[in-house]
C-alpha atoms as a PDB file:
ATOM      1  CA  UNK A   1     152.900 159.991 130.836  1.00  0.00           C
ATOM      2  CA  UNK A   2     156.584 159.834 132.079  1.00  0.00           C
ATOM      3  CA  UNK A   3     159.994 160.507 129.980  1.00  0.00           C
ATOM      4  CA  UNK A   4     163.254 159.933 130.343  1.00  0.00           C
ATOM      5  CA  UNK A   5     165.635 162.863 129.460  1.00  0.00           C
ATOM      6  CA  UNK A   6     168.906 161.602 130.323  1.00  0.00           C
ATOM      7  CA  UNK A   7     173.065 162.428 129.591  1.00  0.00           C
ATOM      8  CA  UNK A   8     175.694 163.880 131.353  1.00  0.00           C
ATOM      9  CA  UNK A   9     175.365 167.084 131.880  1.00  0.00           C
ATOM     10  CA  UNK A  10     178.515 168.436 132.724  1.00  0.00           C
ATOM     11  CA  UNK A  11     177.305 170.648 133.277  1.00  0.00           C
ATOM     12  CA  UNK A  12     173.475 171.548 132.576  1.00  0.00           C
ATOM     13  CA  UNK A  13     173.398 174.304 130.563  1.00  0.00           C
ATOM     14  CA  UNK A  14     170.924 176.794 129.680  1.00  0.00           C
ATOM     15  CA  UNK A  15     169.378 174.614 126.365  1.00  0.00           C
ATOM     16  CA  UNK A  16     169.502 171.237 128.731  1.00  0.00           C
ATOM     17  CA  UNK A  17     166.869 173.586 131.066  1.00  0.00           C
ATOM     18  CA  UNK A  18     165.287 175.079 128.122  1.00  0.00           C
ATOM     19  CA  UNK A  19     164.705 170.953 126.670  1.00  0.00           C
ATOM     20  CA  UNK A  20     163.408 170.194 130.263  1.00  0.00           C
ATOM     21  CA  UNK A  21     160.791 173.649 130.291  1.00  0.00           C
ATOM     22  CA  UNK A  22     159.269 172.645 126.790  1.00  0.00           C
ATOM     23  CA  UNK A  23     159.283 168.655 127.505  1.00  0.00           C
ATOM     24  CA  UNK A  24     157.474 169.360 131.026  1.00  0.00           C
ATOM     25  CA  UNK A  25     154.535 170.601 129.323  1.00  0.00           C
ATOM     26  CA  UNK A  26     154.380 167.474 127.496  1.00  0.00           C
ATOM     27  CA  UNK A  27     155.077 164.461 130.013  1.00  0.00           C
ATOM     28  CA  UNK A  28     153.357 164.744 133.631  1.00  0.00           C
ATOM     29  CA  UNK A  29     156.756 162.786 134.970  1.00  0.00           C
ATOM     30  CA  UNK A  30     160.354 163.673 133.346  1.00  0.00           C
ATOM     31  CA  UNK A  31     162.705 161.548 135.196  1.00  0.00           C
ATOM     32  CA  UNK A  32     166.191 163.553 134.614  1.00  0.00           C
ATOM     33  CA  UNK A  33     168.803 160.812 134.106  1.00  0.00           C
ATOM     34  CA  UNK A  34     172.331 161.292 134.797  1.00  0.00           C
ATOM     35  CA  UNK A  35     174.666 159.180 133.376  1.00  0.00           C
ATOM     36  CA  UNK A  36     177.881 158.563 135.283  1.00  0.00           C
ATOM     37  CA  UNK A  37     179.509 158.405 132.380  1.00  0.00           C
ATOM     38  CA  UNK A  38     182.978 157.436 133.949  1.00  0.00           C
ATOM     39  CA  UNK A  39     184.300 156.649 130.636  1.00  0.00           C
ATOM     40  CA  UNK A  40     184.308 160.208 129.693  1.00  0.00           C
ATOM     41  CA  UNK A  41     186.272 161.209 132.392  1.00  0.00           C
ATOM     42  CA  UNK A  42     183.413 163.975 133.757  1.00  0.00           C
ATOM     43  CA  UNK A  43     184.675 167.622 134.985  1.00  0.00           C
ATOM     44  CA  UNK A  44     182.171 167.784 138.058  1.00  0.00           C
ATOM     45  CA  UNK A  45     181.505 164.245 140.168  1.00  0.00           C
ATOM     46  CA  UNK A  46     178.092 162.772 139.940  1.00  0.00           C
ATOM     47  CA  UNK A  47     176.988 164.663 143.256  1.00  0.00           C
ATOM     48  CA  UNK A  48     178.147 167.845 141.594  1.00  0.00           C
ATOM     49  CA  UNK A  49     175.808 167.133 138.769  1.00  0.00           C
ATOM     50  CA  UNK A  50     172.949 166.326 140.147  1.00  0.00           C
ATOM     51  CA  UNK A  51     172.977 168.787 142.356  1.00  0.00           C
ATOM     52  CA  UNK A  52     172.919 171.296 139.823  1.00  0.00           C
ATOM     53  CA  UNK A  53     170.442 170.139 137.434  1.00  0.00           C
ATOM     54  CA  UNK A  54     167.927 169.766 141.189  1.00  0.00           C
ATOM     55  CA  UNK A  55     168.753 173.739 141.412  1.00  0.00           C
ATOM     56  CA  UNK A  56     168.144 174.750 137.924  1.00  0.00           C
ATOM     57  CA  UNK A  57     164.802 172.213 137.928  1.00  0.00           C
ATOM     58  CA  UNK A  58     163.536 173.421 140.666  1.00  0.00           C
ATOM     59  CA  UNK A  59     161.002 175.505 139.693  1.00  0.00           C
ATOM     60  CA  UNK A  60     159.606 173.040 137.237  1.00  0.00           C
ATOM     61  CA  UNK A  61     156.939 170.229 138.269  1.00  0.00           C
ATOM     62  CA  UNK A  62     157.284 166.975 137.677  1.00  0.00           C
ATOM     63  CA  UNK A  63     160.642 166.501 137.691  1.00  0.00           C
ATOM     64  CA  UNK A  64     162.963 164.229 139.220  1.00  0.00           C
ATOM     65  CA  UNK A  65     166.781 163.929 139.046  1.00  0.00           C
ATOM     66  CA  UNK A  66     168.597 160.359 139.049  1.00  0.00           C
ATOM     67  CA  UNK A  67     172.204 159.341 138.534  1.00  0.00           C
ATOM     68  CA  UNK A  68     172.141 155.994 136.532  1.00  0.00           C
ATOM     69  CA  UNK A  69     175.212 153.706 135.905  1.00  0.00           C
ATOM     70  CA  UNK A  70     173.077 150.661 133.176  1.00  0.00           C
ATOM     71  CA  UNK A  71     171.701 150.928 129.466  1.00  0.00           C
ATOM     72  CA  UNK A  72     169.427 153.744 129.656  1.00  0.00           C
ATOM     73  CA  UNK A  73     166.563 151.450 127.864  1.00  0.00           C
ATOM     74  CA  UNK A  74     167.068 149.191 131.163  1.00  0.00           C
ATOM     75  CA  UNK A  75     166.697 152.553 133.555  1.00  0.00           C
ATOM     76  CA  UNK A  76     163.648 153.821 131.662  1.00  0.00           C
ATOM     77  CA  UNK A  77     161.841 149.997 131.732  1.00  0.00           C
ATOM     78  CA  UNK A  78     162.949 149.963 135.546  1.00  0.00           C
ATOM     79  CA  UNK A  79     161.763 153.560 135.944  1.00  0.00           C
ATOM     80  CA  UNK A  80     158.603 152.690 134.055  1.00  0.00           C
ATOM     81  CA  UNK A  81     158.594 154.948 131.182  1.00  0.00           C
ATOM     82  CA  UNK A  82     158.420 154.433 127.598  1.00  0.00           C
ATOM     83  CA  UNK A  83     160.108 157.715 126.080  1.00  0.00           C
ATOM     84  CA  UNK A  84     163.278 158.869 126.012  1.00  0.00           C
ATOM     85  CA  UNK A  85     164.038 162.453 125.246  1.00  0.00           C
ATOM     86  CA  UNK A  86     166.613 163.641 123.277  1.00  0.00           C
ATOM     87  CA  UNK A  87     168.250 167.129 122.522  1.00  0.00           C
ATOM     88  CA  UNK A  88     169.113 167.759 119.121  1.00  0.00           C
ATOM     89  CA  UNK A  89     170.914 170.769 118.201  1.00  0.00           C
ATOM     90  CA  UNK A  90     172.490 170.176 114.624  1.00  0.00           C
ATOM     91  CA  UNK A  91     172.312 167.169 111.589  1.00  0.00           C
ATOM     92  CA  UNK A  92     175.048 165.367 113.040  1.00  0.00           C
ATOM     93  CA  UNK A  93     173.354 165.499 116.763  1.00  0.00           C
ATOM     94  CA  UNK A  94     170.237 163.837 114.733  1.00  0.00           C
ATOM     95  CA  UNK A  95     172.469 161.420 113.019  1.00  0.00           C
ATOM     96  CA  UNK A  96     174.150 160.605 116.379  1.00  0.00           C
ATOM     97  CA  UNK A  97     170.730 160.045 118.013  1.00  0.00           C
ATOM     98  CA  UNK A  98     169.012 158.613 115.356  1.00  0.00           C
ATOM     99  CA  UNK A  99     171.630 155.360 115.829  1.00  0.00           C
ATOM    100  CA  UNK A 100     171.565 155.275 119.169  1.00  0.00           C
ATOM    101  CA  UNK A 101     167.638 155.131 119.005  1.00  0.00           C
ATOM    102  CA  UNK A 102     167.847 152.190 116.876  1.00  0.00           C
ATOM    103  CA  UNK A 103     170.386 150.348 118.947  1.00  0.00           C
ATOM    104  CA  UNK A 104     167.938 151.506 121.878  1.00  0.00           C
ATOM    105  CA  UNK A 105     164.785 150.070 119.950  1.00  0.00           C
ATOM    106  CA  UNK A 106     166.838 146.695 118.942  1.00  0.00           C
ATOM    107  CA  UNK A 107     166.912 145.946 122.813  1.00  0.00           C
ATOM    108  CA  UNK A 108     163.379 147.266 123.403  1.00  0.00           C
ATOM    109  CA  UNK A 109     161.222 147.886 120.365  1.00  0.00           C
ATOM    110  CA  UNK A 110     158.502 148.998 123.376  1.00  0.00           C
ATOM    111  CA  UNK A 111     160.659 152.300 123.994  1.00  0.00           C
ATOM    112  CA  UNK A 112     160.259 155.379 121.943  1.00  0.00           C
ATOM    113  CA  UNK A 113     162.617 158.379 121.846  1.00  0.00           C
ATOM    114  CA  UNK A 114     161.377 162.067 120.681  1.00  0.00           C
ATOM    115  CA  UNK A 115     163.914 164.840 119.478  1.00  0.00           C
ATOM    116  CA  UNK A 116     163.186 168.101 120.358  1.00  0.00           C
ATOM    117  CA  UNK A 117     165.687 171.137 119.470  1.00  0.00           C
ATOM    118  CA  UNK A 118     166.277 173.990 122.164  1.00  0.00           C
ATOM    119  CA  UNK A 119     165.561 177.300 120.913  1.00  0.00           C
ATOM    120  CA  UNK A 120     167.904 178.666 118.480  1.00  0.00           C
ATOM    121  CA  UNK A 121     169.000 181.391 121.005  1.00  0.00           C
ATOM    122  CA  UNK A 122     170.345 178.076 122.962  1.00  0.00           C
ATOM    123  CA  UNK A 123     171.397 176.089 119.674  1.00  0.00           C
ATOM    124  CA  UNK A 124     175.272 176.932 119.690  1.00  0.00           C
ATOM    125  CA  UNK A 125     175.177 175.816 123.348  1.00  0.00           C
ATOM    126  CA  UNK A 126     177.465 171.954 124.664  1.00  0.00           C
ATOM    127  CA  UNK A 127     179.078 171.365 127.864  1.00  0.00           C
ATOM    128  CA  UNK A 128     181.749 170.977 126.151  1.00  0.00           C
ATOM    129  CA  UNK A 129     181.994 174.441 125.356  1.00  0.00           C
ATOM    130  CA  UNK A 130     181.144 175.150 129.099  1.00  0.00           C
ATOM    131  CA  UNK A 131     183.718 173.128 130.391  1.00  0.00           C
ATOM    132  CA  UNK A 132     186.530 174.719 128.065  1.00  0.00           C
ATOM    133  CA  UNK A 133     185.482 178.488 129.229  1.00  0.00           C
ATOM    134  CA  UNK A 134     186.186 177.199 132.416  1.00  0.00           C
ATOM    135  CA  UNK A 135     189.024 175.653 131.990  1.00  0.00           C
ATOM    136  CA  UNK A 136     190.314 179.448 130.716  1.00  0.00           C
ATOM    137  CA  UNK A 137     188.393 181.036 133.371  1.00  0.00           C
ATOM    138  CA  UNK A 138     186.091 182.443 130.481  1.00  0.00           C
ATOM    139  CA  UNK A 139     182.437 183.913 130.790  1.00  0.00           C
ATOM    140  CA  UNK A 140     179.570 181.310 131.062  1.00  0.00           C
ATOM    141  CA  UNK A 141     177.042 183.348 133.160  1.00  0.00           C
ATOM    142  CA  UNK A 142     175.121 183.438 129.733  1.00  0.00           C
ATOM    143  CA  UNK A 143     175.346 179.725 129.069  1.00  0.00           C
ATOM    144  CA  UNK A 144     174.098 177.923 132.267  1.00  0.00           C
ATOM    145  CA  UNK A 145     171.631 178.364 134.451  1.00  0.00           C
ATOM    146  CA  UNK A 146     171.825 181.151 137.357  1.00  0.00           C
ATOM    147  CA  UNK A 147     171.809 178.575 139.953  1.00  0.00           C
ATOM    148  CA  UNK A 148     173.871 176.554 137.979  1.00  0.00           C
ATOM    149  CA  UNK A 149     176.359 179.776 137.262  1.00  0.00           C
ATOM    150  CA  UNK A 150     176.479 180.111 141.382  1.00  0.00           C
ATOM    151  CA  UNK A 151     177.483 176.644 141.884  1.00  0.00           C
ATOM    152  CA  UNK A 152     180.143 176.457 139.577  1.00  0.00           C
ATOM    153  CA  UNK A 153     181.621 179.403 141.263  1.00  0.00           C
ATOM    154  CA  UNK A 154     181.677 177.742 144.528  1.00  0.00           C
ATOM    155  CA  UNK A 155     182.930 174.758 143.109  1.00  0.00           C
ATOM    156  CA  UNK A 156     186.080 176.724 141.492  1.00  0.00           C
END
């Protein structure tokens, strides 16, 4: 079976990875989508992104990493796969989710998404948080990935 776990990821963080671990040991094939997203006016450039999420994934079979720029239930029909994976990490993450899988499912009723929470150790955990330590030049080395951590250093 193949998934779709797809978003921005700017940048990947340590319960993105920890979403990807647990998913790859349910889906042979989890294509990793990333969204350009220009809209939200991403930190790090597409390159930048996928490039990190390849380092962090590496170790983990069956993945591949894809920057996508069209409705997501388009990319996984084109991509053939018929699940989308989505992080949740609070109520209002499921609430978010929950309407965007209905919007998803009024375009393509054939697509199904699953919701699966990181560990709680990981739950507190947004890029959005990531991206402000940086901003302040604040510790993340606990929030992304090693690789990830390395990267962002070079990229500063």
């Amino acid at each position: 079976m193949k998934a779709i776990y797809s978003g921005t990821f700017d940048p990947i963080t340590n319960g993105h990875l920890d979403i990807i671990e647990r998913a790859s040991k349910i889906f042979d094939t989890i294509i990793i989508a990333v969204a350009t997203s220009s809209s939200k006016k991403p930190m790090f450039d597409i390159s930048q992104r996928v490039e990190m999420i390849e380092k962090a994934s590496v170790n983990i079979n069956g993945i591949s990493v894809v920057a996508f720029d069209n409705l997501l239930v388009d990319f996984a029909r084109d991509n053939g796969a018929n699940t989308i994976i989505r992080g949740i990490r609070s109520v209002g993450d499921f609430e978010y989710e929950q309407s965007m899988d209905y919007a998803n499912s009024s375009l393509d009723n054939s697509i199904e998404s699953i919701y699966l929470m990181p560990k709680l150790k990981y739950s507190y955990i947004s890029s959005s948080l990531v991206r402000t330590l940086i901003e302040f030049n604040g510790k993340i080395s606990h929030l992304v990935p090693l690789e990830v951590n390395k990267l962002l250093e070079s990229y500063r």
